[in-house]
C-alpha atoms as a PDB file:
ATOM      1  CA  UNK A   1      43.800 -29.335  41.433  1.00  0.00           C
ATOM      2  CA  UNK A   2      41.677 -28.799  38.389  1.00  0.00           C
ATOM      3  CA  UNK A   3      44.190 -26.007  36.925  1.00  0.00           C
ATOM      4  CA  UNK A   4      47.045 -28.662  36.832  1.00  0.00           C
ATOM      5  CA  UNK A   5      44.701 -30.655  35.209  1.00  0.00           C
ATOM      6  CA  UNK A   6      43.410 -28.394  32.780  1.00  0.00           C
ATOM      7  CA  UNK A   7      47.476 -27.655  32.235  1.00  0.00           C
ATOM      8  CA  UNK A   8      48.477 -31.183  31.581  1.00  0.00           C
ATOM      9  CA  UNK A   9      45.609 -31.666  29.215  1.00  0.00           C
ATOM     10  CA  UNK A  10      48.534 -29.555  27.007  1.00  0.00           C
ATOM     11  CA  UNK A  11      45.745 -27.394  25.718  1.00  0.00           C
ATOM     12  CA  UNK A  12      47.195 -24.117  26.105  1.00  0.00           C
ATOM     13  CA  UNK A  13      44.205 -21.774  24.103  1.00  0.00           C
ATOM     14  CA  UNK A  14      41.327 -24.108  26.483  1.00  0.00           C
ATOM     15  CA  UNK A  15      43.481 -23.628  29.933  1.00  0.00           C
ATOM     16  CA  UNK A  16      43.595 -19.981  29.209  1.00  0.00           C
ATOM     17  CA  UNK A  17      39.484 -19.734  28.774  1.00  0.00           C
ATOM     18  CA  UNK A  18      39.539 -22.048  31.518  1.00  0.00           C
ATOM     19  CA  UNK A  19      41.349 -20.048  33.558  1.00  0.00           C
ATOM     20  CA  UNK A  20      40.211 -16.403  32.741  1.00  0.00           C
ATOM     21  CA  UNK A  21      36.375 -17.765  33.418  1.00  0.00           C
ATOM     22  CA  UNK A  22      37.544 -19.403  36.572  1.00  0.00           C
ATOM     23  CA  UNK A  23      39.041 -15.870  38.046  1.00  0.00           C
ATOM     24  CA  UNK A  24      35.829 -14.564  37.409  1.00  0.00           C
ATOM     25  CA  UNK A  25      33.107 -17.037  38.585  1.00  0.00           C
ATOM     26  CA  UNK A  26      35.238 -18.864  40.850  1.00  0.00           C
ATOM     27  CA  UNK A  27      35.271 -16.034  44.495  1.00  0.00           C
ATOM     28  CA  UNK A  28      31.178 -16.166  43.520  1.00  0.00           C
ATOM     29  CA  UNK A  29      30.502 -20.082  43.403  1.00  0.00           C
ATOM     30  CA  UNK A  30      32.460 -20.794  46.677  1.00  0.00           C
ATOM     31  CA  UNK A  31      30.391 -18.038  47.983  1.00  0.00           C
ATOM     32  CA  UNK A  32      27.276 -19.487  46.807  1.00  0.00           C
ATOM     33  CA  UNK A  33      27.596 -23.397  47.498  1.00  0.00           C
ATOM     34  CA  UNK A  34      29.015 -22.364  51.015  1.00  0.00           C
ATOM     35  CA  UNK A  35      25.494 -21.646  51.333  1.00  0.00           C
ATOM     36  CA  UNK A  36      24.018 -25.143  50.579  1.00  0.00           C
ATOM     37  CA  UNK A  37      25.013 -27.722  53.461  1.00  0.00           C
ATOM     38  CA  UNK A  38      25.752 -30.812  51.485  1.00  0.00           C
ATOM     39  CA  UNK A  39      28.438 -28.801  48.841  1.00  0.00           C
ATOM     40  CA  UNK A  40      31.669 -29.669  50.911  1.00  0.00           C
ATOM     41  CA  UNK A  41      30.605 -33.021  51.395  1.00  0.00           C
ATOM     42  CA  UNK A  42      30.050 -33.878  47.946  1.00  0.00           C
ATOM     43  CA  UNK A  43      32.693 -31.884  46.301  1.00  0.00           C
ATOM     44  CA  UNK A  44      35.622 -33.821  48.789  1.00  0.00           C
ATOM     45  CA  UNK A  45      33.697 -37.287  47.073  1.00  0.00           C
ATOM     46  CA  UNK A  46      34.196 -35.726  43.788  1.00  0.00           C
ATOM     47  CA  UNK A  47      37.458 -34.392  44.339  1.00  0.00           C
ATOM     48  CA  UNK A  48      38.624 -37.923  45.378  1.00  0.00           C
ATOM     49  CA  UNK A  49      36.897 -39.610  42.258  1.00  0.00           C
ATOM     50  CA  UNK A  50      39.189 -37.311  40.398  1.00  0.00           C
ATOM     51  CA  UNK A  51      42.421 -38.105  42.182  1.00  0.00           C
ATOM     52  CA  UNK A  52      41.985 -41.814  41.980  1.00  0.00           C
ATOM     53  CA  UNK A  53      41.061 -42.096  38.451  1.00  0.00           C
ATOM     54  CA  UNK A  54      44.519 -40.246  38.076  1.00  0.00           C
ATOM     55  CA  UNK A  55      46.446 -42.709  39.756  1.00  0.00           C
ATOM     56  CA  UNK A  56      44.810 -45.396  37.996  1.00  0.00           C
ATOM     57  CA  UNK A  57      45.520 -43.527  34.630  1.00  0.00           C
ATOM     58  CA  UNK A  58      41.965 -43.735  34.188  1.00  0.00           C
ATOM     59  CA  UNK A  59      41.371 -40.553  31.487  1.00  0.00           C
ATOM     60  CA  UNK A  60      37.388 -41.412  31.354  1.00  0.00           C
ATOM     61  CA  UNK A  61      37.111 -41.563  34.748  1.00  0.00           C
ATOM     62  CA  UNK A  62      38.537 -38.671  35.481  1.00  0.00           C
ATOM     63  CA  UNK A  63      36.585 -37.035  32.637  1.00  0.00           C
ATOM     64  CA  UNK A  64      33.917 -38.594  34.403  1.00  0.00           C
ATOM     65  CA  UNK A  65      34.099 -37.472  37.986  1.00  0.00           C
ATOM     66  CA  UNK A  66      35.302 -33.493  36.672  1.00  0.00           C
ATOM     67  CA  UNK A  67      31.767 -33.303  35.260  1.00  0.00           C
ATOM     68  CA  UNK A  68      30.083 -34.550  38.087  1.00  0.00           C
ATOM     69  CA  UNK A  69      32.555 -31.804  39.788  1.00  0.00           C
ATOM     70  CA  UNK A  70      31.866 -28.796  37.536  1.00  0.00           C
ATOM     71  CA  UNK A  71      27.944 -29.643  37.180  1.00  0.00           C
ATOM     72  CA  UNK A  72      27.452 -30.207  40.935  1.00  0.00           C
ATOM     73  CA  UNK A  73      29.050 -26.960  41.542  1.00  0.00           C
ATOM     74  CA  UNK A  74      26.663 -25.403  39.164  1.00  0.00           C
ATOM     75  CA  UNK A  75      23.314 -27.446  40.695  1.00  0.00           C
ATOM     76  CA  UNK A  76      24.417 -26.310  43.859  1.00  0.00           C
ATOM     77  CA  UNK A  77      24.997 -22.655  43.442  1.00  0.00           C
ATOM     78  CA  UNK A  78      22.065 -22.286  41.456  1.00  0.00           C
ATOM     79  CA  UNK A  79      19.796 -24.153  44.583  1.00  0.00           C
ATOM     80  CA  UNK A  80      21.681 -21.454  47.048  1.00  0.00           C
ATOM     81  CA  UNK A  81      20.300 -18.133  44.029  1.00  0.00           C
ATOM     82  CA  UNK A  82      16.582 -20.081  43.836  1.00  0.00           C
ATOM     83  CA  UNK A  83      16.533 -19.913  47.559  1.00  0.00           C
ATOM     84  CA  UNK A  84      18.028 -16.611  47.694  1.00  0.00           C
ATOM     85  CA  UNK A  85      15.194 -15.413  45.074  1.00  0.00           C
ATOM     86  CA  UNK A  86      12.604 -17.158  47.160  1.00  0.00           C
ATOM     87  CA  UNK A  87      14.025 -15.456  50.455  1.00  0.00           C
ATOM     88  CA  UNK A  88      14.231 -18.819  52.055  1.00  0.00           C
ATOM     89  CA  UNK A  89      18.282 -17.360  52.565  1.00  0.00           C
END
């Protein structure tokens, strides 16, 4: 969802950052927030923000609910490496 996205944004020099970061970092994160309990949960809620600001046309909503996407990934995954470094995991 987020690469066809990224690929209508017509962008083609930011999708292919995008996309060469997101090979890289991507297999990691899902391993990481599969470690937190609430990261399904809240990424299905964010996932759904996205879709219906697209249906509405709504370009600042869905700029809105992608970066509660991306940064919830990241506050999630880095929870799962504190605990991790704490051996609580």
């Amino acid at each position: 969802m987020h690469h066809t996205l990224y690929r209508n944004a017509n962008m083609p020099i930011l999708q292919e950052t995008i996309e060469n970061l997101w090979w890289r970092f991507s297999p990691y994160l899902h391993i990481y927030a599969a470690e937190v309990p609430d990261y399904k949960a809240m990424a299905i809620r964010n996932h759904e923000g996205i879709l219906n600001a697209v249906r509405e046309k709504n370009a600042k909503g869905v700029c809105k609910w992608l970066t509660l996407d991306l940064n919830t990934a990241v506050d999630f995954v880095t929870a799962a490496l504190d605990a991790r470094e704490k051996g609580e995991k």
